[in-house]
C-alpha atoms as a PDB file:
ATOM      1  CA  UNK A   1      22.806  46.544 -22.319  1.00  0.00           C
ATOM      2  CA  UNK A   2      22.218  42.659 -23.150  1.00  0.00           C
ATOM      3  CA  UNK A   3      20.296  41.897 -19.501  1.00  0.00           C
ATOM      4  CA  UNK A   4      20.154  38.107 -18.824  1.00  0.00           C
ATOM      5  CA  UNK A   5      16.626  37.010 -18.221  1.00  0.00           C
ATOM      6  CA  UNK A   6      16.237  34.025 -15.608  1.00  0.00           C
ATOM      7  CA  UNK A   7      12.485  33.809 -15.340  1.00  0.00           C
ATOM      8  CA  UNK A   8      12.211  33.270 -18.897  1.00  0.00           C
ATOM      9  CA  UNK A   9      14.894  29.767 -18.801  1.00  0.00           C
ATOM     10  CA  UNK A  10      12.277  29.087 -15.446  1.00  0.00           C
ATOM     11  CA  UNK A  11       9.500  28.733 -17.112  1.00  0.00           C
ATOM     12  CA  UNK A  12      11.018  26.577 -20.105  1.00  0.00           C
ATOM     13  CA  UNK A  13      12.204  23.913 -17.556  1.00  0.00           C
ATOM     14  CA  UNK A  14       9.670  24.046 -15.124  1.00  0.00           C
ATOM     15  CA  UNK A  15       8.259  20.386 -15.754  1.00  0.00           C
ATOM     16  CA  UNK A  16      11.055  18.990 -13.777  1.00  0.00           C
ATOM     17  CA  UNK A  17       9.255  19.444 -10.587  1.00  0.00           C
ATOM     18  CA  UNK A  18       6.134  17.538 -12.378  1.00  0.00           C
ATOM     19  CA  UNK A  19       7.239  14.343 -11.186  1.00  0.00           C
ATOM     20  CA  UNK A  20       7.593  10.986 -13.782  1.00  0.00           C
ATOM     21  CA  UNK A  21       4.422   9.594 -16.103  1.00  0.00           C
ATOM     22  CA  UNK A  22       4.759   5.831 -17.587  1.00  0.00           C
ATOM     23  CA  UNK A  23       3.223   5.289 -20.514  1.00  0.00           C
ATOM     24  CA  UNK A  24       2.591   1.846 -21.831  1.00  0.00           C
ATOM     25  CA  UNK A  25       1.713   0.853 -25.331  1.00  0.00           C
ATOM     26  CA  UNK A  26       1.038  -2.044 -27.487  1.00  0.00           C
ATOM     27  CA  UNK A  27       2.609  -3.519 -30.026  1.00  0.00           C
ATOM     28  CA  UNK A  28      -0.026  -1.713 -32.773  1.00  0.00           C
ATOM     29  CA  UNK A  29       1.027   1.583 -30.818  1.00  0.00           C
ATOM     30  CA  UNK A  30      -2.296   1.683 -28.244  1.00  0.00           C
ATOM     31  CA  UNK A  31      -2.156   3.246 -24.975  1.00  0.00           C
ATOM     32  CA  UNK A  32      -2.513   0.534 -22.617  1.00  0.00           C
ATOM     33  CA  UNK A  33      -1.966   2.583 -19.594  1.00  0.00           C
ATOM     34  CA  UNK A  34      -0.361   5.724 -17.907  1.00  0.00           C
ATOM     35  CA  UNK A  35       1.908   5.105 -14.345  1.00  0.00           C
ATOM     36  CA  UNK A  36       1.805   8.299 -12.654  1.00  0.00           C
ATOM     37  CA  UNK A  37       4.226   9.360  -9.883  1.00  0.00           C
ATOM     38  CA  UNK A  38       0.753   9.460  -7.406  1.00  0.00           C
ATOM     39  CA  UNK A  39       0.265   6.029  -8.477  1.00  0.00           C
ATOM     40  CA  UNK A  40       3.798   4.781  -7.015  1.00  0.00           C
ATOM     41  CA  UNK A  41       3.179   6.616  -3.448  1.00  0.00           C
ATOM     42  CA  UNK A  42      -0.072   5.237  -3.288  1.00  0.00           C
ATOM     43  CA  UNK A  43       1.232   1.396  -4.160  1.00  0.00           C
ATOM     44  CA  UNK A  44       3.916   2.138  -1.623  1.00  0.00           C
ATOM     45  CA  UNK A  45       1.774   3.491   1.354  1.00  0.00           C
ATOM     46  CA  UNK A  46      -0.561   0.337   0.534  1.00  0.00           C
ATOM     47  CA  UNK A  47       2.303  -2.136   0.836  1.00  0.00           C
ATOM     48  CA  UNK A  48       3.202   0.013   3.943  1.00  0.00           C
ATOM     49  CA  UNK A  49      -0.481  -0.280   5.606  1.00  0.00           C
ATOM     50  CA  UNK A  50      -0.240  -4.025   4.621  1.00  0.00           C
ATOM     51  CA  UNK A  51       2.895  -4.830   5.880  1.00  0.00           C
ATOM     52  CA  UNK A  52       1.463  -3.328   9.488  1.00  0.00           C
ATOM     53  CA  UNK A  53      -1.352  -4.797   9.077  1.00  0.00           C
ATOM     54  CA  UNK A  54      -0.174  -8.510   8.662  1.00  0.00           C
ATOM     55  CA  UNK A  55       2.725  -8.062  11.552  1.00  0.00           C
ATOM     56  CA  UNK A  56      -0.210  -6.842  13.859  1.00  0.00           C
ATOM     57  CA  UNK A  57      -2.277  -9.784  12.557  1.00  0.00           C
ATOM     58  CA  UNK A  58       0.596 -12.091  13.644  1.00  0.00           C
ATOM     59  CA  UNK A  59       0.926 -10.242  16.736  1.00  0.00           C
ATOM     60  CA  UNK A  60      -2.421 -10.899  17.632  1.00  0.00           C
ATOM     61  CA  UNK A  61      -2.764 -14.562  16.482  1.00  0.00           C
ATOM     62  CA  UNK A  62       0.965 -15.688  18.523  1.00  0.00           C
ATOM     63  CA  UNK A  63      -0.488 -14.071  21.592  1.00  0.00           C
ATOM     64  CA  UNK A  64      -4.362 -15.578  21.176  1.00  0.00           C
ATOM     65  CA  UNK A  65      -5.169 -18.467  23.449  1.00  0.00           C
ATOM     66  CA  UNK A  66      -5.898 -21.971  21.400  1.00  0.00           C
ATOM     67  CA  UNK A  67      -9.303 -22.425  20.694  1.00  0.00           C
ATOM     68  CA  UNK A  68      -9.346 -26.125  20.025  1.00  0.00           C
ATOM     69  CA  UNK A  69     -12.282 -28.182  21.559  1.00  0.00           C
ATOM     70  CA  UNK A  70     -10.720 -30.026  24.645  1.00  0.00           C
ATOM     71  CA  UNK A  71     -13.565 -32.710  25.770  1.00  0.00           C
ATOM     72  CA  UNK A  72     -14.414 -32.547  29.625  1.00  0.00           C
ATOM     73  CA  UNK A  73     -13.277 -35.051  31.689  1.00  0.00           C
ATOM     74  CA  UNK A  74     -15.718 -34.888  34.571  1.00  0.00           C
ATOM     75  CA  UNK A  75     -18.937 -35.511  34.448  1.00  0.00           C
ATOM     76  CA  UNK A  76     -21.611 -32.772  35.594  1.00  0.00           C
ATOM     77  CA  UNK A  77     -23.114 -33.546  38.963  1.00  0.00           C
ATOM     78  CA  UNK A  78     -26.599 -34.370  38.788  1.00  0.00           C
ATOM     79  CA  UNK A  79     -29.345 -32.478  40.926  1.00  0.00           C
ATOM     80  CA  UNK A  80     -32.271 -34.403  41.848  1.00  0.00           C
ATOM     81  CA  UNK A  81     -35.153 -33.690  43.824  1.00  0.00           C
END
């Protein structure tokens, strides 16, 4: 009997859980450079962390008392003895 196989067709298609690669060339068919899937998670949590980062900065500065110089308008009292 003709027994149908699935582990073999597995292992023939089993890149598809590799993820995407980017590879960019040059004009005289150089590798310039390789975009990896890790590369586009990375970029992402970093624009993630930064956008936190700057509304917490914001946060912060909004919230901050001025510090511009503001000249006294008393004079000290002098001590003599």
């Amino acid at each position: 009997m003709n027994e149908f196989d699935s582990t073999k067709l597995r292992t023939k298609f089993d890149n598809t859980s590799a993820g995407w690669l980017v590879q960019v060339y040059s004009g005289d068919r150089r590798l310039i450079c390789v975009l990896d899937s890790s590369h586009a998670w990375t970029f992402l949590l970093g624009c993630g962390f930064g956008l936190l980062l700057a509304v917490g900065w914001s946060n912060l500065a909004s919230h901050s008392p001025a510090m511009t110089y503001e000249p006294a308008t008393t004079l000290p009292e002098m001590s003599i003895d």
